[in-house]
Protein backbone atom coordinates (compact mmCIF):
# COMPACT_ATOMS: atom_id res chain seq x y z
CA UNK A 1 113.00 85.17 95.02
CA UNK A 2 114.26 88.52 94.11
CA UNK A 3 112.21 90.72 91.26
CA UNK A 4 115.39 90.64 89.11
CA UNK A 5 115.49 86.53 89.19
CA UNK A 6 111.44 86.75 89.04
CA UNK A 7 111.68 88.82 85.11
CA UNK A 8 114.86 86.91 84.23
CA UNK A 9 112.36 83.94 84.56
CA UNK A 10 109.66 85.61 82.46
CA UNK A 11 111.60 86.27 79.59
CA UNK A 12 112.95 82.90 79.61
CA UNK A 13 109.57 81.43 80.13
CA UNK A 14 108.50 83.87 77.36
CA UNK A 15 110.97 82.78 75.06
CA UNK A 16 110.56 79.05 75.17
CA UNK A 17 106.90 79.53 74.69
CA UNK A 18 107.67 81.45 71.59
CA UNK A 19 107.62 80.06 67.63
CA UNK A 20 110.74 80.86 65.61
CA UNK A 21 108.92 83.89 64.06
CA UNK A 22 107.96 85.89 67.14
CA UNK A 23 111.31 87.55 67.41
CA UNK A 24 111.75 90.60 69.68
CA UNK A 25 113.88 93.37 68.47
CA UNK A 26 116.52 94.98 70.96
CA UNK A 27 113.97 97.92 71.64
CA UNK A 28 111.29 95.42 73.45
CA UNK A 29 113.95 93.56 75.08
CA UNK A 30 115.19 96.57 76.70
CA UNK A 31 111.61 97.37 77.61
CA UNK A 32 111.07 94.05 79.03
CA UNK A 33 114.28 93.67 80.88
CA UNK A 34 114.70 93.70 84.80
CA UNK A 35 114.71 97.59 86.16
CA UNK A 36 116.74 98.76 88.87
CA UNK A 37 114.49 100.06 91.45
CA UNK A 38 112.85 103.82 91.96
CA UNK A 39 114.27 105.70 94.59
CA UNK A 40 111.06 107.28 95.87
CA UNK A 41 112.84 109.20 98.27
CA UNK A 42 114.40 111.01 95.91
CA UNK A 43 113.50 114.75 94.32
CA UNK A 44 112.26 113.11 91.08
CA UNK A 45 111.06 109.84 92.22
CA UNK A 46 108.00 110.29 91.50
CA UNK A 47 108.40 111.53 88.09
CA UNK A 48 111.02 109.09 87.58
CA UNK A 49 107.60 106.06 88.22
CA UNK A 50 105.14 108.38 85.95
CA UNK A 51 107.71 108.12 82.97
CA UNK A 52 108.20 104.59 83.39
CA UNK A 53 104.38 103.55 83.63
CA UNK A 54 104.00 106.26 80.48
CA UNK A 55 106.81 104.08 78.48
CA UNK A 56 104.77 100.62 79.13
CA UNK A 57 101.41 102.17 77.73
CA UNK A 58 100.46 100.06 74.45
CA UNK A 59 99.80 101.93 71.34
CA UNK A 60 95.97 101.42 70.99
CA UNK A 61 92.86 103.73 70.75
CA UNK A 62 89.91 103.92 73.42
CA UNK A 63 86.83 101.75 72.14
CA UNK A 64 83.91 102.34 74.47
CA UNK A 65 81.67 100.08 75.14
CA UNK A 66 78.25 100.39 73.27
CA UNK A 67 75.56 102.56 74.91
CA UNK A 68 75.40 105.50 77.42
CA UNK A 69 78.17 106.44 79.50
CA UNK A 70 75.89 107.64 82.07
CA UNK A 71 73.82 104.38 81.56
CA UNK A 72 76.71 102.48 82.46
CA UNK A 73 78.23 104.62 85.48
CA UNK A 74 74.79 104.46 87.03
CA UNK A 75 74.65 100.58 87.05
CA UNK A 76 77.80 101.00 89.00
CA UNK A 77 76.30 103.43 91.08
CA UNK A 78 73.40 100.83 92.20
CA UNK A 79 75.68 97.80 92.32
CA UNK A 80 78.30 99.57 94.94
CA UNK A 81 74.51 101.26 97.11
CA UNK A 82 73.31 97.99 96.53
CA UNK A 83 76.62 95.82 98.21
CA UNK A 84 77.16 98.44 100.55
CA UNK A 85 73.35 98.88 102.07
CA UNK A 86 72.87 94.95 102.37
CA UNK A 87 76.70 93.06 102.48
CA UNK A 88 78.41 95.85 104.62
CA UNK A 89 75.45 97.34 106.03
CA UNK A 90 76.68 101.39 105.10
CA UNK A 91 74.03 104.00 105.62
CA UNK A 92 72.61 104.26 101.92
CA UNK A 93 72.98 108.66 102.02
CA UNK A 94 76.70 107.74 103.20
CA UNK A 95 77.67 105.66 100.71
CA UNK A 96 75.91 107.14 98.10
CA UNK A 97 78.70 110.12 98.94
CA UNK A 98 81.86 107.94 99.86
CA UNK A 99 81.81 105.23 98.56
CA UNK A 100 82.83 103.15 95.01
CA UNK A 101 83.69 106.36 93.19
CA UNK A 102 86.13 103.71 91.04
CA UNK A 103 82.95 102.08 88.73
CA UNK A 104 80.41 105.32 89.29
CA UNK A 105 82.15 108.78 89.44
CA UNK A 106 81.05 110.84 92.13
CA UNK A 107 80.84 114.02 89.83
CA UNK A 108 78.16 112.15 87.45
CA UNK A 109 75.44 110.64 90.64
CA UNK A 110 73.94 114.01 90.87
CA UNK A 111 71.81 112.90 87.53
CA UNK A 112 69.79 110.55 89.36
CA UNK A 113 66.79 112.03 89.65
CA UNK A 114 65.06 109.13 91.50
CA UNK A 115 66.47 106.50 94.46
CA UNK A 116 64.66 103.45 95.82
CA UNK A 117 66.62 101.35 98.86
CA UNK A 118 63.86 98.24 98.87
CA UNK A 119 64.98 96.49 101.79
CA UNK A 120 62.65 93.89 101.25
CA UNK A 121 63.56 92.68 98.64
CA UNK A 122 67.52 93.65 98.80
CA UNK A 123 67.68 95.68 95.94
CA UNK A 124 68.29 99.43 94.82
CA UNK A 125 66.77 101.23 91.71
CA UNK A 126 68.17 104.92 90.37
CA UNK A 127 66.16 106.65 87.37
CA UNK A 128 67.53 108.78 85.55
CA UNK A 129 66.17 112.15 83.52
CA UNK A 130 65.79 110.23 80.26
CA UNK A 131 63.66 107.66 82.24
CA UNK A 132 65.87 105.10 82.24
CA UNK A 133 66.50 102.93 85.22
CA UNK A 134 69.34 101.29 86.18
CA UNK A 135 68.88 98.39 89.17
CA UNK A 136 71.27 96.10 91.22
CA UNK A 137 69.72 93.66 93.49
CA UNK A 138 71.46 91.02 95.88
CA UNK A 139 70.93 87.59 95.52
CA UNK A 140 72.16 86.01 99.06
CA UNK A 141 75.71 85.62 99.10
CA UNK A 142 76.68 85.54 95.33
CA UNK A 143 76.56 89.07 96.23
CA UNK A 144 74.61 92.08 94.20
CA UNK A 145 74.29 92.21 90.36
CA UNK A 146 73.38 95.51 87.82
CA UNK A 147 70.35 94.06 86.09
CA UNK A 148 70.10 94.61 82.37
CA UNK A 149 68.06 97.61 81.64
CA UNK A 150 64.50 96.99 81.32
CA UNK A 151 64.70 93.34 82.92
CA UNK A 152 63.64 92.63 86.84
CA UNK A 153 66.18 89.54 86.63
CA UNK A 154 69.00 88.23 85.66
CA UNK A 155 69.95 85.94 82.45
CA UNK A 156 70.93 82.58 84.58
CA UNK A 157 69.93 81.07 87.81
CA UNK A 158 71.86 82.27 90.74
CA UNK A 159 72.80 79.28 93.29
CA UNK A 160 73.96 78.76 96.32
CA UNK A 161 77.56 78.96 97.46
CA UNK A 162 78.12 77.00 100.33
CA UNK A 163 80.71 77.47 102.63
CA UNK A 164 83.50 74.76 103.45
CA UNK A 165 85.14 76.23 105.90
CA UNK A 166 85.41 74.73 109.66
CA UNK A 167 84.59 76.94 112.77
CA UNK A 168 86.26 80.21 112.47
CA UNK A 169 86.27 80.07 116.62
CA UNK A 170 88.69 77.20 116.41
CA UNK A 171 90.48 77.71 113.49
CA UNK A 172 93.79 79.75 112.98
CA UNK A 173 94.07 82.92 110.89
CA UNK A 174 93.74 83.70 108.14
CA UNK A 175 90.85 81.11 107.69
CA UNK A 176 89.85 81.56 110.94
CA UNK A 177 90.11 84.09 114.06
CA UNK A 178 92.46 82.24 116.39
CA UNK A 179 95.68 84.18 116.34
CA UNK A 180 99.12 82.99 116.98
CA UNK A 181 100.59 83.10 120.01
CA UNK A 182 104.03 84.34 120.81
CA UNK A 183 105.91 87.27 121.80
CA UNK A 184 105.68 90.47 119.59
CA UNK A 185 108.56 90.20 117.06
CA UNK A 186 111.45 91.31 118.47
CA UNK A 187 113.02 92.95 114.61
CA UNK A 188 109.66 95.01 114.59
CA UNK A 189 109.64 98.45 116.61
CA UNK A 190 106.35 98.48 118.59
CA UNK A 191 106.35 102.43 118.59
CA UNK A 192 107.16 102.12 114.91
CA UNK A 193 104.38 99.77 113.73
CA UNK A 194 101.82 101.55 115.83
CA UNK A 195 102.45 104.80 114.00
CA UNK A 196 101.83 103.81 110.88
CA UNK A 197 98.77 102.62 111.31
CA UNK A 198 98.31 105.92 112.96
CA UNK A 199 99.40 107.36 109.77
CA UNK A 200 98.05 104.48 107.54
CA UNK A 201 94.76 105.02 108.70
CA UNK A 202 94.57 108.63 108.97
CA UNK A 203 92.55 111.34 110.12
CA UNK A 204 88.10 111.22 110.07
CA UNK A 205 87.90 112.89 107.43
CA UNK A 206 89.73 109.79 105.20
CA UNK A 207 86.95 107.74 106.24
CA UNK A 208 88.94 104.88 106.32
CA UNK A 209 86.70 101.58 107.38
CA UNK A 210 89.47 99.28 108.52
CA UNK A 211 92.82 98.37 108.03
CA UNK A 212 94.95 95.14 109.07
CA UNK A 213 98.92 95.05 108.67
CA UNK A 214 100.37 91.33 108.84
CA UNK A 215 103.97 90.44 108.78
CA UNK A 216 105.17 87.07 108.52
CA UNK A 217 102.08 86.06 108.34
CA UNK A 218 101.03 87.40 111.43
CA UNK A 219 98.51 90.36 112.23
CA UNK A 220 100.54 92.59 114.01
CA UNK A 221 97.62 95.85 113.83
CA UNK A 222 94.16 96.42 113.21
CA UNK A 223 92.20 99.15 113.11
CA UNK A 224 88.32 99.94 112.34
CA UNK A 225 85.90 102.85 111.89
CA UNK A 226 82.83 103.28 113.75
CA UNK A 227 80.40 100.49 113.14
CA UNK A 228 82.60 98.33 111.81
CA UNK A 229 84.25 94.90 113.00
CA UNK A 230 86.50 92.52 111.79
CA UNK A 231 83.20 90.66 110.88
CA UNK A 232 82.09 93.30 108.61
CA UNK A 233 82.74 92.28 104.93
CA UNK A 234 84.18 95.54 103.24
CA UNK A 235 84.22 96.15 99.78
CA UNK A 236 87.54 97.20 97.88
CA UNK A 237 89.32 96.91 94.63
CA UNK A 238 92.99 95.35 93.89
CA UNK A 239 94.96 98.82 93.33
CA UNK A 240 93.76 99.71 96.51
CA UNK A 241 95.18 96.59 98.70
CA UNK A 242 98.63 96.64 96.85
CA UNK A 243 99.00 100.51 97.04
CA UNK A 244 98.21 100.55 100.62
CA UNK A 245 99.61 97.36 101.45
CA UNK A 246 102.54 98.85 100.08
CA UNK A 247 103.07 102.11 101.71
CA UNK A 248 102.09 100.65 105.20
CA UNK A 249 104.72 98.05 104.56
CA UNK A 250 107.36 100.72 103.56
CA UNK A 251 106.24 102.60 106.54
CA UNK A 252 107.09 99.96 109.06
């Protein structure tokens, strides 16, 4: 389905789900309606997407959330040591440096005065000048949790989340690791494909942990840093799987 017949749906979805009152004037209908397409290869492409994104930005005030700023950014801080010490098994000084800079700016970890890694007990604990300590601490696979500050727990009881999933040695991809068989696509370019991952996942000093390129729903490249597998459960955020999933794809 193309994106044109994808928002020509919306708006008709949109306006059967509307009352008689919630009229839209021929300003928001012009916002709302189908755009032709960004040339990014153009001169002004990408000014041409910043003005766009600018025009969709709703009218409303920043409210921030009650509290410390700093407070808040280091509970970040110890969720992303805390998921990337004991889920992906990161060096702690490493990804206290590289990694999650998203939820805990990098520029703002330098006020942490104090660090414990407890191994033992899975979880990590960063104090702060003011004495306040912010802690995230994993509870088996429902994964690690900022605790509120001042409490050694959290407000419910975690459980257990099973798996339902059969052998991943005898199952196909993507719910398992047997891969299709077949010969290599004949409308891809081999040479192509291989350089952008080249190019996708860059040079050491990107410190890029792994990335995968499917088409068709087949895996058709993979690549991974030092010490990591495709066993190795990475953590990641949604802009960064549709930006990059996007400029590999335009790549190949």
């Amino acid at each position: 389905m193309s994106g044109r017949i994808l928002a020509a749906l919306l708006l008709l979805t949109l306006a059967a789900c509307s009352s008689a009152d919630d009229t839209i004037d021929a300003a928001e209908a012009d916002t709302y309606a189908p755009q032709a397409p960004i040339d990014m290869t153009a001169a002004d492409g990408t000014a041409a997407m910043i003005a766009r994104a600018t025009s969709l930005e709703l009218d409303t005030g920043y409210v921030p959330p009650p509290g410390e700023a700093l407070h808040h950014q280091t509970a970040g801080f110890a969720k992303i040591l805390c998921s990337a010490v004991f889920i992906t098994g990161l060096d702690p000084e490493d990804a206290a440096a590289n990694v999650g800079g998203f939820i805990s700016p990098f520029g703002e970890r330098h006020h942490v005065v104090d660090t414990i890694v407890d191994f033992e007990r899975q979880l990590v604990s960063l104090t702060l000048p003011d004495g306040v300590t912010r802690t995230a601490k994993r509870y088996r696979n429902q994964g690690c949790v900022p605790l509120p500050i001042g409490e050694d727990s959290i407000y419910y009881a975690p459980s257990e989340v099973a798996r339902n999933l059969p052998p991943a040695e005898s199952t196909r991809w993507p719910m398992g690791d047997v891969l299709p068989e077949g010969p290599w696509p004949e409308q891809l370019d081999r040479a192509k494909v291989e350089q952008a991952i080249e190019v996708g996942f860059g040079p050491p000093e990107a410190m890029t942990l792994g990335l995968v390129v499917t088409y068709n729903g087949r895996i058709i490249g993979e690549r991974y840093g030092d010490d990591i597998d495709m066993q190795t459960p990475l953590e990641s955020w949604s802009m960064t799987k549709s930006v990059t999933g996007t400029l590999v794809g335009v790549l190949i």
